[in-house]
Protein backbone atom coordinates (compact mmCIF):
# COMPACT_ATOMS: atom_id res chain seq x y z
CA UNK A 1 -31.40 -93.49 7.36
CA UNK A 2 -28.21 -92.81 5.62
CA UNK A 3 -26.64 -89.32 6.21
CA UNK A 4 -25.52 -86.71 3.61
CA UNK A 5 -21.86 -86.57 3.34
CA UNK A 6 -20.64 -83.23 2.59
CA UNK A 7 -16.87 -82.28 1.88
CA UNK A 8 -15.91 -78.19 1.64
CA UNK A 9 -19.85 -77.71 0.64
CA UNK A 10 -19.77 -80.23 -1.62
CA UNK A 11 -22.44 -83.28 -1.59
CA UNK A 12 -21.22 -86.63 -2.12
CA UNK A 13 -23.85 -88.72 -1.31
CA UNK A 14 -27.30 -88.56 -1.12
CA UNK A 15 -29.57 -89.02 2.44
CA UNK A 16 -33.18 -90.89 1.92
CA UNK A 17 -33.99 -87.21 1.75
CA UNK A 18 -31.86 -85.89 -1.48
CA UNK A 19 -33.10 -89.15 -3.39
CA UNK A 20 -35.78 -87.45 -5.02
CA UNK A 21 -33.77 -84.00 -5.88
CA UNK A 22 -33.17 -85.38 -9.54
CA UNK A 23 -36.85 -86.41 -10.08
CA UNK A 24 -38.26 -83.16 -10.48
CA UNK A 25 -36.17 -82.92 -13.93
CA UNK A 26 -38.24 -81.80 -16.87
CA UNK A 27 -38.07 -80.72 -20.34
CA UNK A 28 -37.58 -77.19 -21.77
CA UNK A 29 -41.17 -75.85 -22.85
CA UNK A 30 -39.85 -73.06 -25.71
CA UNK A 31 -36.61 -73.16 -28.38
CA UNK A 32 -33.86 -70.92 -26.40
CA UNK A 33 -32.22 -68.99 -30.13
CA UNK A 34 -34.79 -69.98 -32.25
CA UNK A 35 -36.25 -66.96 -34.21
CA UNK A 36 -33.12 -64.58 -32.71
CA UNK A 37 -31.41 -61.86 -34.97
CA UNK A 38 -29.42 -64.10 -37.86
CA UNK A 39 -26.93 -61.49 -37.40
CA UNK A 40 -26.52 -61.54 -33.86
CA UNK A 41 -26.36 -57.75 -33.76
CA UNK A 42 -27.09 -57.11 -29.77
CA UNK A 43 -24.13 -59.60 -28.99
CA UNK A 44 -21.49 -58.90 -31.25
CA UNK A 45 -21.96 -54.80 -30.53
CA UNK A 46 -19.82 -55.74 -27.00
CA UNK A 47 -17.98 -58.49 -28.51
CA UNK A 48 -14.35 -56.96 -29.12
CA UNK A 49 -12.93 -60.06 -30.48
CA UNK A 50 -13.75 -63.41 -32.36
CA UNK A 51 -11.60 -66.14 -33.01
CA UNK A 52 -13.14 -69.28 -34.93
CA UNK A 53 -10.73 -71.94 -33.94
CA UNK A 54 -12.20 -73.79 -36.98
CA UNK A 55 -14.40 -73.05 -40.09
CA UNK A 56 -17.66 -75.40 -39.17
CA UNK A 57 -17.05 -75.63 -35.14
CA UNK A 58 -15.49 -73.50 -31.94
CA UNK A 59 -15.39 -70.43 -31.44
CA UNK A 60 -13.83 -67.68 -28.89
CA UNK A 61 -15.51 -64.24 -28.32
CA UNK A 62 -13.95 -60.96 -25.98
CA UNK A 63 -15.37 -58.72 -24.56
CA UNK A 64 -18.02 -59.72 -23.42
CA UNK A 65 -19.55 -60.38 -19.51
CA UNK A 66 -21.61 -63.47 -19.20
CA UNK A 67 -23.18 -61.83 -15.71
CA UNK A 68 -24.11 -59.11 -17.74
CA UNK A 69 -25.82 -60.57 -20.92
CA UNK A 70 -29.15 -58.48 -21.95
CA UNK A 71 -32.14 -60.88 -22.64
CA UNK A 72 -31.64 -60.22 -26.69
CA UNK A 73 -27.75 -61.21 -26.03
CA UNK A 74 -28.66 -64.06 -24.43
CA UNK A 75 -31.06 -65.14 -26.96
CA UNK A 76 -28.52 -64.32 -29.91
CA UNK A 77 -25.67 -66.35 -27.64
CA UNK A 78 -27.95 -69.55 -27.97
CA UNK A 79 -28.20 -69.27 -31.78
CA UNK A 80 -24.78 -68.68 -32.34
CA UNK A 81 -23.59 -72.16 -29.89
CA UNK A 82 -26.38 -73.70 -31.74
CA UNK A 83 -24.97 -73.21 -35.23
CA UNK A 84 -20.63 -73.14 -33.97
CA UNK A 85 -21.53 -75.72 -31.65
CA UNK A 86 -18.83 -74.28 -28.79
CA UNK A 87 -18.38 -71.01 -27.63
CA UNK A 88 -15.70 -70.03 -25.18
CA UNK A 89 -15.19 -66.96 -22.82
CA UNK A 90 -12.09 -66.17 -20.75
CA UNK A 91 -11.76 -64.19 -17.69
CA UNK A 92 -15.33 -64.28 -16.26
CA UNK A 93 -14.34 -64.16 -12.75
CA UNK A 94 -17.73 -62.67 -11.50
CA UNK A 95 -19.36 -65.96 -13.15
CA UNK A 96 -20.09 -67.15 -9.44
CA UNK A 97 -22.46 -70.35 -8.11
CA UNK A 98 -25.40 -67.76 -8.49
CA UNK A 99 -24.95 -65.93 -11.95
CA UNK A 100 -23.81 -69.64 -13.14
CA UNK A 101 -27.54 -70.73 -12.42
CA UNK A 102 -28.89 -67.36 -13.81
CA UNK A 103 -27.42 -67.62 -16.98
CA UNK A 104 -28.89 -71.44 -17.52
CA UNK A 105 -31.77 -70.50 -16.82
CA UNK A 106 -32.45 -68.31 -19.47
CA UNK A 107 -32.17 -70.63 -21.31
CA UNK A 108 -34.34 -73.37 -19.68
CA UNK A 109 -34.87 -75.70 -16.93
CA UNK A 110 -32.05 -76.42 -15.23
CA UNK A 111 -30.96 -80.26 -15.05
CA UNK A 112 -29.96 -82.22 -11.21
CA UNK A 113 -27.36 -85.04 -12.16
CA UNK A 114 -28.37 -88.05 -10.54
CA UNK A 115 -25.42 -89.01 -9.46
CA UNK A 116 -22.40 -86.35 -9.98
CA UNK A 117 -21.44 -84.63 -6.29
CA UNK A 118 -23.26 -81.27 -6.88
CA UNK A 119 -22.99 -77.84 -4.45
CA UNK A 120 -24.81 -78.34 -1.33
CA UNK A 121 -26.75 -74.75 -1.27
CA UNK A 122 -27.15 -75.19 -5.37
CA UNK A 123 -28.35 -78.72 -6.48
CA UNK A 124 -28.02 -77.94 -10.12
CA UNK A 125 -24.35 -77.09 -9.97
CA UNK A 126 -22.29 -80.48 -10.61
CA UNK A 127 -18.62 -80.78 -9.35
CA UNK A 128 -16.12 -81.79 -11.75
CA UNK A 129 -13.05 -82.18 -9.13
CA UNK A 130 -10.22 -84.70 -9.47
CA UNK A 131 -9.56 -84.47 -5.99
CA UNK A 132 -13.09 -86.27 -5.24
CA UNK A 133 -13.21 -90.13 -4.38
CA UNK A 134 -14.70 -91.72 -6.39
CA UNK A 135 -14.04 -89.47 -9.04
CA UNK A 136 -16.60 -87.57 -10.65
CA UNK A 137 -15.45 -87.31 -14.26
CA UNK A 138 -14.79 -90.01 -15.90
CA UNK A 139 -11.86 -89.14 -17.71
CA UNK A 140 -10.77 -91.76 -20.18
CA UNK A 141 -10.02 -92.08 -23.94
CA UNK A 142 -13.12 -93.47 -24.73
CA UNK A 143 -15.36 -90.93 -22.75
CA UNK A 144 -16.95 -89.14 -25.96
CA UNK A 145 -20.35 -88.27 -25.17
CA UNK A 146 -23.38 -85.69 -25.29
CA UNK A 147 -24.29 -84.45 -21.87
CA UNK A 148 -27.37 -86.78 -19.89
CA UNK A 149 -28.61 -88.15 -23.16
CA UNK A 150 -29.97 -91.00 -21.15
CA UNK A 151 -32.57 -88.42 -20.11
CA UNK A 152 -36.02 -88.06 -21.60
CA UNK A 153 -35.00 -84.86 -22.34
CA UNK A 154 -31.62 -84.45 -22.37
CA UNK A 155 -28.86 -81.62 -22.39
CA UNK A 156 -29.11 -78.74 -24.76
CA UNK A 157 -26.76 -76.08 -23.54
CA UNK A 158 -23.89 -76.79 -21.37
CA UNK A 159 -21.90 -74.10 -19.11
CA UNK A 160 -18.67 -75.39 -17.65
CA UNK A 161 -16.72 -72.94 -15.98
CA UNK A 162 -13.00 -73.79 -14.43
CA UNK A 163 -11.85 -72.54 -11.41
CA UNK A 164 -8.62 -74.07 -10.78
CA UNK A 165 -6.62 -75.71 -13.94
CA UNK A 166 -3.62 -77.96 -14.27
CA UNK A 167 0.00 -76.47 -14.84
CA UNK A 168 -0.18 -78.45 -17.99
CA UNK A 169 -2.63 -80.88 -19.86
CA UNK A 170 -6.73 -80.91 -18.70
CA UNK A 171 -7.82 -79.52 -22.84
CA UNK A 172 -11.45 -80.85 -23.68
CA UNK A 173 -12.41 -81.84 -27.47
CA UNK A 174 -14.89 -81.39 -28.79
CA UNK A 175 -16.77 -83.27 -32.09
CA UNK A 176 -19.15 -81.76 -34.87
CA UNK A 177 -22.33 -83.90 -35.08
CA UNK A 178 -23.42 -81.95 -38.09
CA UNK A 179 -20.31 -82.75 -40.46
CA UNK A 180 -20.20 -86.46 -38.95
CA UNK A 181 -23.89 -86.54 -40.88
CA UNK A 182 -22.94 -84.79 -43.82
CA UNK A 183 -19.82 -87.07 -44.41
CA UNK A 184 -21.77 -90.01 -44.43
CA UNK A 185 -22.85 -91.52 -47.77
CA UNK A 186 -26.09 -90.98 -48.84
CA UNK A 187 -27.06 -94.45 -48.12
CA UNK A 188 -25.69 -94.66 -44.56
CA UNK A 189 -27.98 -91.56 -44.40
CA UNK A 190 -31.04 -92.79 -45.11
CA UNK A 191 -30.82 -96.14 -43.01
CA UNK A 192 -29.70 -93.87 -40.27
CA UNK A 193 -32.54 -91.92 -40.13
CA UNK A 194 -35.17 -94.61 -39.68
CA UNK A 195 -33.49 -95.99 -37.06
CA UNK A 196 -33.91 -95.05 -33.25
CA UNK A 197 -31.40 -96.04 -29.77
CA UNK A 198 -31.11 -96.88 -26.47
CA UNK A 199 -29.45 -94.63 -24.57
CA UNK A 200 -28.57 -95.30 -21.09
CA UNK A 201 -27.21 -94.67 -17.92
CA UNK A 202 -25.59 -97.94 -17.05
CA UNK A 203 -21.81 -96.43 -16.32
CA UNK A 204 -23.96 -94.75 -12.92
CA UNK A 205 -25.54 -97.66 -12.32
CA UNK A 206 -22.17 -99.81 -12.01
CA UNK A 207 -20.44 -97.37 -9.84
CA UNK A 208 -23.40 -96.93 -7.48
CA UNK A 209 -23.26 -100.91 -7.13
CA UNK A 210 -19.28 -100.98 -6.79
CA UNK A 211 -19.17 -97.61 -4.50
CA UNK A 212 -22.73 -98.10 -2.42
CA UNK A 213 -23.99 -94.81 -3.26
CA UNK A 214 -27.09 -93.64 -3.28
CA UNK A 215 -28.50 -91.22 -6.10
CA UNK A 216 -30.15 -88.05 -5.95
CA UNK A 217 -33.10 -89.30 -8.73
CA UNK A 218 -33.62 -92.19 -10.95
CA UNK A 219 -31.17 -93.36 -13.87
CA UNK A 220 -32.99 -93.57 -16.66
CA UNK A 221 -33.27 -95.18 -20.23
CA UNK A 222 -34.12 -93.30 -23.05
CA UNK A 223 -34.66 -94.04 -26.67
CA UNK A 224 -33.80 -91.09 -29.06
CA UNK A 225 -33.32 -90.84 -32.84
CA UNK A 226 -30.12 -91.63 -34.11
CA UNK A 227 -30.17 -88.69 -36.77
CA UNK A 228 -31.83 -85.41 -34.74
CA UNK A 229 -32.86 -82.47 -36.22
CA UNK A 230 -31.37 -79.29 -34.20
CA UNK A 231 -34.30 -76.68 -33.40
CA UNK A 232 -32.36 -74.03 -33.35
CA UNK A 233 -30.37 -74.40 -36.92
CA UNK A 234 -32.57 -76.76 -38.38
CA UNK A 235 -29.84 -79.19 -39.29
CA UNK A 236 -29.47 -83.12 -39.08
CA UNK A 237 -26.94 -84.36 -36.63
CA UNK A 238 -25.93 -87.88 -35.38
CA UNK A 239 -26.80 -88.59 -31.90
CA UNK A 240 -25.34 -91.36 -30.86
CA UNK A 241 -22.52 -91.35 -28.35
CA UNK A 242 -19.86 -94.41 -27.08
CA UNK A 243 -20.53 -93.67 -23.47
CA UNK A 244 -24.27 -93.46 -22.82
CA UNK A 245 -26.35 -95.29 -25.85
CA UNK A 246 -26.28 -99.21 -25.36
CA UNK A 247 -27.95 -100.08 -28.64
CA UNK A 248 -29.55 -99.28 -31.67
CA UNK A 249 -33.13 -100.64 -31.67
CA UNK A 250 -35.05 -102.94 -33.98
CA UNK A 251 -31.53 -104.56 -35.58
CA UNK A 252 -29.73 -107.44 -34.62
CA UNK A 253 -26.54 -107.20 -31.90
CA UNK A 254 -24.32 -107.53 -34.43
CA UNK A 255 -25.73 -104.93 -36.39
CA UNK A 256 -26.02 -102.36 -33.63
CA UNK A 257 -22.32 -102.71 -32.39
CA UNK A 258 -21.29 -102.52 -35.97
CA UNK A 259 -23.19 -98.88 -36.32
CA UNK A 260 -22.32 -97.66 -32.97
CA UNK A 261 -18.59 -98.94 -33.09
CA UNK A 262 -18.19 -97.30 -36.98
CA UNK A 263 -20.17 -93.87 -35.61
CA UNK A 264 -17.70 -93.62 -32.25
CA UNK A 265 -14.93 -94.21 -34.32
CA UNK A 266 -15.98 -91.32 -36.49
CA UNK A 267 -16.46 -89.06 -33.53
CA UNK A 268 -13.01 -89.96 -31.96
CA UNK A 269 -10.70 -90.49 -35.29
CA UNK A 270 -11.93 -87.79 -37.65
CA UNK A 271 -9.83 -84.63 -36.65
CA UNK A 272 -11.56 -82.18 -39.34
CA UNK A 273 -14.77 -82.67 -37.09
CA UNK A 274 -12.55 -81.65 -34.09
CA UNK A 275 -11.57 -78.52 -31.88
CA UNK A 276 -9.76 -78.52 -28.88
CA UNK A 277 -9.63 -75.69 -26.21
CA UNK A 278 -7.05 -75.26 -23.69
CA UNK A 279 -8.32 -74.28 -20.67
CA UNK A 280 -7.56 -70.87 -18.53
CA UNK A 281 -8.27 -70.48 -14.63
CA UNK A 282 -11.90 -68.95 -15.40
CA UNK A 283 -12.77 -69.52 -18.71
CA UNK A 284 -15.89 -70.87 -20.18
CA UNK A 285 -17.18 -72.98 -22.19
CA UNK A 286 -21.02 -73.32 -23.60
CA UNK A 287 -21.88 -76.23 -25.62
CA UNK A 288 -24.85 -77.60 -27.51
CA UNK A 289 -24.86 -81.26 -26.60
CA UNK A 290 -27.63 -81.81 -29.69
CA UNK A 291 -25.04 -81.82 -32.33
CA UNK A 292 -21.37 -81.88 -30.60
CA UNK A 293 -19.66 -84.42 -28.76
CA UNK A 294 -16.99 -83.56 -26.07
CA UNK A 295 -13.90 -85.72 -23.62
CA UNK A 296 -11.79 -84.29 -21.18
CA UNK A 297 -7.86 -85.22 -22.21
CA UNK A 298 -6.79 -87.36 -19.11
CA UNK A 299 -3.07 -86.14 -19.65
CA UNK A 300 -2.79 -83.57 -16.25
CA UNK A 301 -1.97 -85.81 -13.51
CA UNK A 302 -0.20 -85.58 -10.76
CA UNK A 303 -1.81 -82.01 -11.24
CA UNK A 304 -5.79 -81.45 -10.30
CA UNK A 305 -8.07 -79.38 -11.61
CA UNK A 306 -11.40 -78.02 -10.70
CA UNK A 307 -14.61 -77.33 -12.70
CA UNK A 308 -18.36 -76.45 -11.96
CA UNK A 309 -20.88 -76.91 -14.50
CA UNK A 310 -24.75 -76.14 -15.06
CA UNK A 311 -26.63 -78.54 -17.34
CA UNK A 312 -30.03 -77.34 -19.53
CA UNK A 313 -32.99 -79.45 -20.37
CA UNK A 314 -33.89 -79.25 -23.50
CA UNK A 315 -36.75 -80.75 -25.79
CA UNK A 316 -37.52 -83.96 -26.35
CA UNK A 317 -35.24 -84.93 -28.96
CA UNK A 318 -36.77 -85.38 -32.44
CA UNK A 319 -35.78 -86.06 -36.32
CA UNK A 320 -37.85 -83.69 -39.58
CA UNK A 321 -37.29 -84.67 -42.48
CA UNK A 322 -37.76 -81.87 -44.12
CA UNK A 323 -34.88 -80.89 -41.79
CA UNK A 324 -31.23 -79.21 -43.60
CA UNK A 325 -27.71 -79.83 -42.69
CA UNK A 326 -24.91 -77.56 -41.75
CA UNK A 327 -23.16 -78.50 -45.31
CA UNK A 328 -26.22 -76.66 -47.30
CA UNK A 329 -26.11 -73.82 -44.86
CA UNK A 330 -22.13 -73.60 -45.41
CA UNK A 331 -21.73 -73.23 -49.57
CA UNK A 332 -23.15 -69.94 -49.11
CA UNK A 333 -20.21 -69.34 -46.34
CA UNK A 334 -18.08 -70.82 -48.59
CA UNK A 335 -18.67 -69.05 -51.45
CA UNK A 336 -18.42 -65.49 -49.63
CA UNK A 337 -15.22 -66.64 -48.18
CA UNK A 338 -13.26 -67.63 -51.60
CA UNK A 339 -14.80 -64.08 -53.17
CA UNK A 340 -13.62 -62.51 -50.13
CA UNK A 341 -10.20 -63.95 -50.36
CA UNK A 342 -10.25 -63.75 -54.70
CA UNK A 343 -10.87 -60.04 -53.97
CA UNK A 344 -7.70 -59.52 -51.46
CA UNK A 345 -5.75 -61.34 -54.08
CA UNK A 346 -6.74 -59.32 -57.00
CA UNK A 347 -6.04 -56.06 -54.85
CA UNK A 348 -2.99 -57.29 -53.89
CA UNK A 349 -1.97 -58.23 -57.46
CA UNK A 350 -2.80 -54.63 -58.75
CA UNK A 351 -1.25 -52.60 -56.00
CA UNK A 352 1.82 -54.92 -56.86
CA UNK A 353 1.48 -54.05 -60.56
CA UNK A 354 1.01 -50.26 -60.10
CA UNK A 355 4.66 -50.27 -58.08
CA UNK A 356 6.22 -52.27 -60.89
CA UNK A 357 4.63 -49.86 -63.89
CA UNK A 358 5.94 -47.02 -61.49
CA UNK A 359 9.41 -47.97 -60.87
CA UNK A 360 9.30 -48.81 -64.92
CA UNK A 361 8.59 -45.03 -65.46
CA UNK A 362 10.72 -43.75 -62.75
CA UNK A 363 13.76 -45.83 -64.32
């Protein structure tokens, strides 16, 4: 029987024993956000700061704990990642192994990669360290992707916290599924949505034939929509990704690599569906793999960095219909941002006027 390696608590292969660990994966059995306060009220009353890095996707919120999250907060907190996609957090030192599991969980069950080195006393927390041979991030420019979407039921929140960062370089990008729908022509749309695709875990299956590892649970094959409707929002999204799905079913080869390639190139190429965060020691990041895509920058070496991350199952991933898209929900945004902005001007523009027709009577 083949032993466990461990290396500073940190499993790196599996024993006969740990091959079944990932097996016991399942599927989320409510919504986490769905039905919280629109308005987010319980969260935002200890947020101090927010910064939207961009209009549609990313955003940055202060003040607040993630240890310390009430039940409503951390209901509000899925709603708001489902709908901006990414939400980061700096300084949450007292995020430790333990609080790191508590907070997934609130959210659902929590995922055991079946092949990423994970922490020996908690399974669910994956190891994203450079230092680890082979490595356990696969850092290159074409390593867009939506967390374990090879799984049944794949990711819907991830939480990746860093604990040690590069002196320069290491950022992560991320890519808005929503817009990459809306953008598309109406009749790119509708063959989309008919269509379904492979998506699978082949890149574990070639390094556990070139390394001789074992797994902790079975790599699996999938076949998900290639439009999905987000629970939480509501809204269409691609779901397709250049690392995990293989193919797009019920077309011809050709066909398939000419969807896929066109759709990655989307996802890598359009910058107005980007944001890109630059990492702290301790920051956060919580991400809704059902309509955002996300890549590490491989830029840091000879530096190293450090990360641990907990993975959520979510739902079985489906497409409605009768289902929105962020681009409806956002003319009302829109519109309250122009009057918003038409009203500053117009103040400005009288407050300007009333110190010129003053100075005219003064003179």
């Amino acid at each position: 029987m083949a032993p466990t390696v461990v290396e500073n608590n940190i499993v790196l292969s599996a024993s006969e024993k740990e091959t079944t660990l990932a097996d016991r994966n399942t599927h989320a059995t409510r919504v986490a956000g769905k039905g919280a306060d629109p308005e987010e009220k319980a969260l935002f009353a200890s947020v101090t700061k927010r910064i939207d890095y961009t209009p549609k996707i990313g955003t940055e919120l202060h003040g607040i704990k993630l240890s310390q999250l009430t039940e409503q907060q951390g209901e509000e907190l899925a709603a708001l990642i489902a709908e901006r996609g990414v939400v980061w957090f700096r300084d949450q030192d007292d995020l430790d192994y333990k609080e790191h599991v508590r907070l997934g969980k609130r959210w659902g069950p929590l995922h055991v990669h079946p092949l990423v080195p994970h922490s020996q006393d908690n399974p669910e927390v994956i190891v994203l360290d450079s230092r680890l041979s082979p490595p356990s991030r696969f850092n290159t420019n074409d390593s867009w992707h939506s967390d374990v979407s090879f799984e049944p039921a794949p990711a819907s929140f991830s939480i990746l916290k860093f604990e040690e960062i590069p002196e320069a370089g290491g950022d992560t990008i991320w890519s808005n599924g929503y817009e990459l729908y809306d953008d598309l022509s109406p009749p790119i749309q509708h063959l989309l949505q008919g269509l379904t695709a492979t998506h699978s875990s082949d890149i574990f299956k070639i390094l556990t034939q070139s390394s001789g590892r074992k797994t902790f649970g079975k790599l699996n094959d999938s076949e998900h929509p290639v439009i999905r409707t987000n629970p939480v929002t509501g809204w269409k999204s691609v779901y397709t990704n250049p690392v995990f799905t293989r193919e797009i079913n019920g077309v011809t080869p050709a066909e398939s690599k000419w969807i896929l390639d066109y759709l990655g190139d989307l996802i890598a190429k359009k910058l107005q569906y980007q944001v890109r965060f630059h990492w702290e020691k301790n920051s956060v990041a919580i991400w809704d793999n059902r309509s955002t895509f996300h890549t590490g920058v491989p830029d840091f070496r000879p530096y190293q960095r450090r990360g641990v991350r907990v993975t959520v199952s979510g739902e079985k991933p489906f497409y409605d219909p009768q289902s929105g898209t962020q681009a409806k929900a956002w003319e009302a945004t829109a519109k309250a941002i122009v009057a918003k902005q038409e009203a500053a001007e117009a103040k400005a523009k009288a407050e300007t006027d009333a110190k010129v027709a003053a100075s005219v009577v003064g003179a």
